[in-house]
Protein backbone atom coordinates (compact mmCIF):
# COMPACT_ATOMS: atom_id res chain seq x y z
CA UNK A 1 -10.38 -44.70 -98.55
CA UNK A 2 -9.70 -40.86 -97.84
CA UNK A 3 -12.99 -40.60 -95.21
CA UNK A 4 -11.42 -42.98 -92.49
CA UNK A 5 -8.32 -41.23 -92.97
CA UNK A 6 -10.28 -37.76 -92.62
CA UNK A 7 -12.31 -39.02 -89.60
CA UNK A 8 -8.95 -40.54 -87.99
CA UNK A 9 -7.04 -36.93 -88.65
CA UNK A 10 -10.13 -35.26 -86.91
CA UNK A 11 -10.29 -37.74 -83.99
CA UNK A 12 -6.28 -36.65 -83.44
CA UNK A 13 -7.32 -32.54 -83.81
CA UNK A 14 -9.82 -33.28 -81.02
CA UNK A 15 -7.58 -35.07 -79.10
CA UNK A 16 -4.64 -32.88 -79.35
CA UNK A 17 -2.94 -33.11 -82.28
CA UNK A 18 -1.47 -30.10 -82.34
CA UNK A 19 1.02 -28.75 -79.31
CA UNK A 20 -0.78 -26.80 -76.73
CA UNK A 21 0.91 -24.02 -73.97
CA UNK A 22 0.79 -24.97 -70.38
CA UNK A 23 -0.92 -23.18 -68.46
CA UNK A 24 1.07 -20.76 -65.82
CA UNK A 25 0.95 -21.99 -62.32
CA UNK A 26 1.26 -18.63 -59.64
CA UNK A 27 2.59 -19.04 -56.28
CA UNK A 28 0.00 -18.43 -53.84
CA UNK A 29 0.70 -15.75 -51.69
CA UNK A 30 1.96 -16.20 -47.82
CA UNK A 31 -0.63 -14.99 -45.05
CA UNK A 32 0.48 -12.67 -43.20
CA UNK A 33 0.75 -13.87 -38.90
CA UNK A 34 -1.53 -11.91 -36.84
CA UNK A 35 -0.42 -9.82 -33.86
CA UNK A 36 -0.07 -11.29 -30.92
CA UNK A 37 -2.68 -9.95 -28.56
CA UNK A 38 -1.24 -7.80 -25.80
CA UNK A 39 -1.57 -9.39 -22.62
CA UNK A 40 -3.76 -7.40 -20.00
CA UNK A 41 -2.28 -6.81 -16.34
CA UNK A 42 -3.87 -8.60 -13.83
CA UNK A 43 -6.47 -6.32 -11.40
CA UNK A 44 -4.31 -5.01 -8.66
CA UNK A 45 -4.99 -6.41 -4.89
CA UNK A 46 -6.98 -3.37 -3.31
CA UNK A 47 -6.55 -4.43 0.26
CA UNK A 48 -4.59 -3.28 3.67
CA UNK A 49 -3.13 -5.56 6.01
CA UNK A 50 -2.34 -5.21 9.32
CA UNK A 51 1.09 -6.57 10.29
CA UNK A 52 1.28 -6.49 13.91
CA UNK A 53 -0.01 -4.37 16.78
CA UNK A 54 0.70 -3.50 20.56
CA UNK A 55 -0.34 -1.06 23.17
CA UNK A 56 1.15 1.19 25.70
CA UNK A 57 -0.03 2.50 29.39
CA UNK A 58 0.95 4.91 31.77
CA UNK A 59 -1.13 6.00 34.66
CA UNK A 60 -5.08 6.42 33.32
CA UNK A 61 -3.21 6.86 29.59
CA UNK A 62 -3.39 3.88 26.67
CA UNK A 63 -2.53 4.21 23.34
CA UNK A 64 -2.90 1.66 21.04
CA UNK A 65 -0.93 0.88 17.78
CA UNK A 66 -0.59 -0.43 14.29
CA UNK A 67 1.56 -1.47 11.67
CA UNK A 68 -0.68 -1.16 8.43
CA UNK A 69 0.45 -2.18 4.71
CA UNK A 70 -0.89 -1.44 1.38
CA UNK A 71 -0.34 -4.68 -0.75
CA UNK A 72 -1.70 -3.38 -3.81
CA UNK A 73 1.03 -2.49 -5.97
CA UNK A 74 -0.07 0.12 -8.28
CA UNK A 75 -2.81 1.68 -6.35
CA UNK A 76 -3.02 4.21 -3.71
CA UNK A 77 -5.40 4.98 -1.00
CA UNK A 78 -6.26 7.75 0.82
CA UNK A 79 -9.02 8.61 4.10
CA UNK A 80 -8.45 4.83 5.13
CA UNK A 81 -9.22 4.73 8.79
CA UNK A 82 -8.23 1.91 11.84
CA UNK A 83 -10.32 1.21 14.05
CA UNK A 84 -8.82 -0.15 17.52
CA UNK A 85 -10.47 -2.09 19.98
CA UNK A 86 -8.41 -2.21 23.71
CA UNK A 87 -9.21 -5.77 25.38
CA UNK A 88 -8.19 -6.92 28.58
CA UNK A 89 -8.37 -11.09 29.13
CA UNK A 90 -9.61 -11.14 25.41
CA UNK A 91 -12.84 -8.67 26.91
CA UNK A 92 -13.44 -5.97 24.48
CA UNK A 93 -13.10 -2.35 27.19
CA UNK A 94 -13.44 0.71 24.73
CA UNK A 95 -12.63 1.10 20.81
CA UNK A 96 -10.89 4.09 19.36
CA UNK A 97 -10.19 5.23 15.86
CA UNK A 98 -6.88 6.72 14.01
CA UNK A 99 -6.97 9.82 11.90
CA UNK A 100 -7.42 9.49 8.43
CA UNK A 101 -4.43 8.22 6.86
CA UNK A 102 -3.10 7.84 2.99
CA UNK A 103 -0.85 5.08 1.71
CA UNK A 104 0.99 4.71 -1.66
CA UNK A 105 1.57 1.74 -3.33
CA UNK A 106 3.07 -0.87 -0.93
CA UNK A 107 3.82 1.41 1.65
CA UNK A 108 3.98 0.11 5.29
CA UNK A 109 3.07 2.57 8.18
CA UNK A 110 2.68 2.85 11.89
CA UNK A 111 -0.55 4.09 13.21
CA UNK A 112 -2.13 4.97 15.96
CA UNK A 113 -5.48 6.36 17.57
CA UNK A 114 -5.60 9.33 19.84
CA UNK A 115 -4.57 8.66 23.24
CA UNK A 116 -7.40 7.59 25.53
CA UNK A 117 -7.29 8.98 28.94
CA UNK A 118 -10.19 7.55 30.87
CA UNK A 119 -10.78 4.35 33.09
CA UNK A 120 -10.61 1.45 32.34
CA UNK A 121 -8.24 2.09 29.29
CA UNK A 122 -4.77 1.77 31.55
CA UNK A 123 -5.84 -1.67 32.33
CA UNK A 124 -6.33 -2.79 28.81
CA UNK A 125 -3.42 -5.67 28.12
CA UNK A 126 -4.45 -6.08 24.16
CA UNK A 127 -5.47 -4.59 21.39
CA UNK A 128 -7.06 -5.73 18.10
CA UNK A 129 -7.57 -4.06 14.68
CA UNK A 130 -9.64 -3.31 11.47
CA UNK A 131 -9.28 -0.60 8.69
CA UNK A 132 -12.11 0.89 6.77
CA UNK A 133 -10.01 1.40 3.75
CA UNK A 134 -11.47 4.68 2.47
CA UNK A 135 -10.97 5.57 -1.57
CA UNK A 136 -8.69 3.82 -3.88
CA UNK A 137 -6.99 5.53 -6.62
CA UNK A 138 -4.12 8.00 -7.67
CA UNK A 139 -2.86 9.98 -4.69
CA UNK A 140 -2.59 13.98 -5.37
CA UNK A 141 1.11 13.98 -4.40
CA UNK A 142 3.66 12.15 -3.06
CA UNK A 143 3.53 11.39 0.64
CA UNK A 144 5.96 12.97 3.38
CA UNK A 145 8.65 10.65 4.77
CA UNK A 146 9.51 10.79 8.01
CA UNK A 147 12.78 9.01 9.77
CA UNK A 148 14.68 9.22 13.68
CA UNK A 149 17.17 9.73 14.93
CA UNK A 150 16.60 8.43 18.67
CA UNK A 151 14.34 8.76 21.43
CA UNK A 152 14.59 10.38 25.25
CA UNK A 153 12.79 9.42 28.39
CA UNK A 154 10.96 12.20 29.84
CA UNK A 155 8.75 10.33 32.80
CA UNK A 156 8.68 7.11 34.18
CA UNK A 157 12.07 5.93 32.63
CA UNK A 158 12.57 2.32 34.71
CA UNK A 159 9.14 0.87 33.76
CA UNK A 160 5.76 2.35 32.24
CA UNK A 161 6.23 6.17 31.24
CA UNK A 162 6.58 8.92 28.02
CA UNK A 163 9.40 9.43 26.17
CA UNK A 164 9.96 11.39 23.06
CA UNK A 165 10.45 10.35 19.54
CA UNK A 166 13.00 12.94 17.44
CA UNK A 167 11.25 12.96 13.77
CA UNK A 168 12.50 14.19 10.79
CA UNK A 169 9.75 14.66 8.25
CA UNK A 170 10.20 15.64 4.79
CA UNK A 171 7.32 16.65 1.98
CA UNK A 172 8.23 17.85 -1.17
CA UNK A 173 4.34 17.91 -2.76
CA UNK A 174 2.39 19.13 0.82
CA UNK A 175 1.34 22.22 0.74
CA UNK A 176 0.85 25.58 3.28
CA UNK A 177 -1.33 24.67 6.43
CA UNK A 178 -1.71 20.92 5.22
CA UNK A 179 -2.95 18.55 8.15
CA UNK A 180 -0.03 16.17 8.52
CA UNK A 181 -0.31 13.43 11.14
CA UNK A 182 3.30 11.79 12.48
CA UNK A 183 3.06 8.53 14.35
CA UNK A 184 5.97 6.25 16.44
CA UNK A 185 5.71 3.13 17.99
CA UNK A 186 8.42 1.60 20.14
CA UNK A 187 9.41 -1.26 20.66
CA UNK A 188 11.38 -4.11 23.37
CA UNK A 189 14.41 -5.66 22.04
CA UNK A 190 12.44 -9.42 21.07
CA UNK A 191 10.93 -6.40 18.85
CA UNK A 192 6.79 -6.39 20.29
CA UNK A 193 5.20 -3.39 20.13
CA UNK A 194 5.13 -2.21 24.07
CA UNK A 195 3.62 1.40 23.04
CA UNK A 196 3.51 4.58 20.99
CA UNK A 197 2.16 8.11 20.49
CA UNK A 198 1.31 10.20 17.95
CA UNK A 199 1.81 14.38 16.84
CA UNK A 200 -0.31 16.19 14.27
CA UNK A 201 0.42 20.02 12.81
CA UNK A 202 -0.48 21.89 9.66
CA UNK A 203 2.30 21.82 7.70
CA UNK A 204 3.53 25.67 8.07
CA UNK A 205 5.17 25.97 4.50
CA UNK A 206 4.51 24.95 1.42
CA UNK A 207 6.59 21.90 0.85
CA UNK A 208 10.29 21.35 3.36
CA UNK A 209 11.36 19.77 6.51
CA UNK A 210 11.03 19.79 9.99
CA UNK A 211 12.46 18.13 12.84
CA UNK A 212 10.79 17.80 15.85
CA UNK A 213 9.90 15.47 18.31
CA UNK A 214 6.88 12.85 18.96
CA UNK A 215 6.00 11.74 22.86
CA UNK A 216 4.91 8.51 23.40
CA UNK A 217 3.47 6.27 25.86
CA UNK A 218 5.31 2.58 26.54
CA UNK A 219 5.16 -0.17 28.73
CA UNK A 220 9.05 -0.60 29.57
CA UNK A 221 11.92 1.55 28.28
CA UNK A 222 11.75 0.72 24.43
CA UNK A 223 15.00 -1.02 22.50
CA UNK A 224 13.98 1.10 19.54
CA UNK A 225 11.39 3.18 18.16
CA UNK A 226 10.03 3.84 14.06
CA UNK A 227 7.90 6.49 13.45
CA UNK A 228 5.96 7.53 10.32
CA UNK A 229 4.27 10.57 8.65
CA UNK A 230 0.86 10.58 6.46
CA UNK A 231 -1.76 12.73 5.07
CA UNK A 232 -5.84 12.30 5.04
CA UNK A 233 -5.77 13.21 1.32
């Protein structure tokens, strides 16, 4: 009789008899999040509009002008050139081209070529525009700012003739003998563009202000005039 006993006290051993420890459960451990990834800015709009333009005559003289704007937002350009065309019945007459100009980020300015003085240009009613837009990037400096305080007729003052532009420019960053070009363009009181002139000068210290004046050719005594004040570099 003891075997089956012995066989039925082994089958218990085997199948756990005796007390047994549980095993210890650890807590897994919590990932940590990734980073966010940084969102990258979107590419900046390289490109300069042109907002509105207009031209002025008096006797064999026409100068035509433009109001230009940077819509990039972060970048600046610099040796950007317009290039006018004068029309008359929507026929192209002559083209002409503005100095080379700089603009900072969103900056609007008024532009003009150098004044043409030959036939047929005083019988040119229109005027159209393009820009080459020269170099984009990081402008050395910050550009002069120019503002007026009124303008004067000097010929012609009942219908086509010159008048002056007062302009105050001031340029912290330009430096000694600097080319700085100032521009104006006038305008009736509906507010279209009915002329405009332009000044340029080597800037005869090294940063400062001046205050001088601007003369500029217009269709009809102008309801008010804004001027502006730019560098090729």
């Amino acid at each position: 009789m003891r075997r089956p006993l012995l066989a039925v006290c082994a089958a218990v051993v085997v199948g756990g008899c005796g007390s047994t420890t549980p095993p210890t459960v650890r807590p897994s451990a919590t990932p940590t999040p990734s980073p966010s990834p940084t969102a990258s800015p979107l590419p900046d709009v390289l490109r300069i509009d042109v907002t509105s333009t207009g031209i002025g005559t008096w006797q064999l003289i026409a100068v035509p002008v433009a109001i230009i704007h940077n819509a990039a937002g972060r970048t600046g350009v610099s040796g950007a050139v317009v290039h006018f065309t004068l029309t008359k019945r929507g026929h192209a007459l002559t083209s002409l081209d503005s100095p080379a100009i700089s603009l900072s980020p969103g900056e609007s300015l008024v532009v003009t070529s150098y004044q043409c003085t030959d036939f047929p240009c005083n019988t040119a009613d229109g005027v159209t525009a393009t820009i080459s837009p020269g170099r984009w990037g990081p402008l050395p400096g910050a550009q002069p700012t120019a503002t007026t305080t009124g303008h004067t007729c000097t010929r012609g003052c009942s219908g086509h003739g010159q008048w002056d532009v007062s302009i105050s420019v001031a340029g912290p960053d330009l430096l000694r003998n600097e080319q700085v070009d100032l521009f104006a363009s006038c305008s009736n009181a509906a507010g279209r563009i009915i002329g405009g002139g332009s000044r340029q000068l080597l800037w005869p210290q090294a940063g400062g202000a001046l205050t001088l004046d601007v003369p500029v050719i217009v269709n009809a005594p102008p309801a008010s005039c804004q001027v502006g004040a730019t560098t090729s570099t």
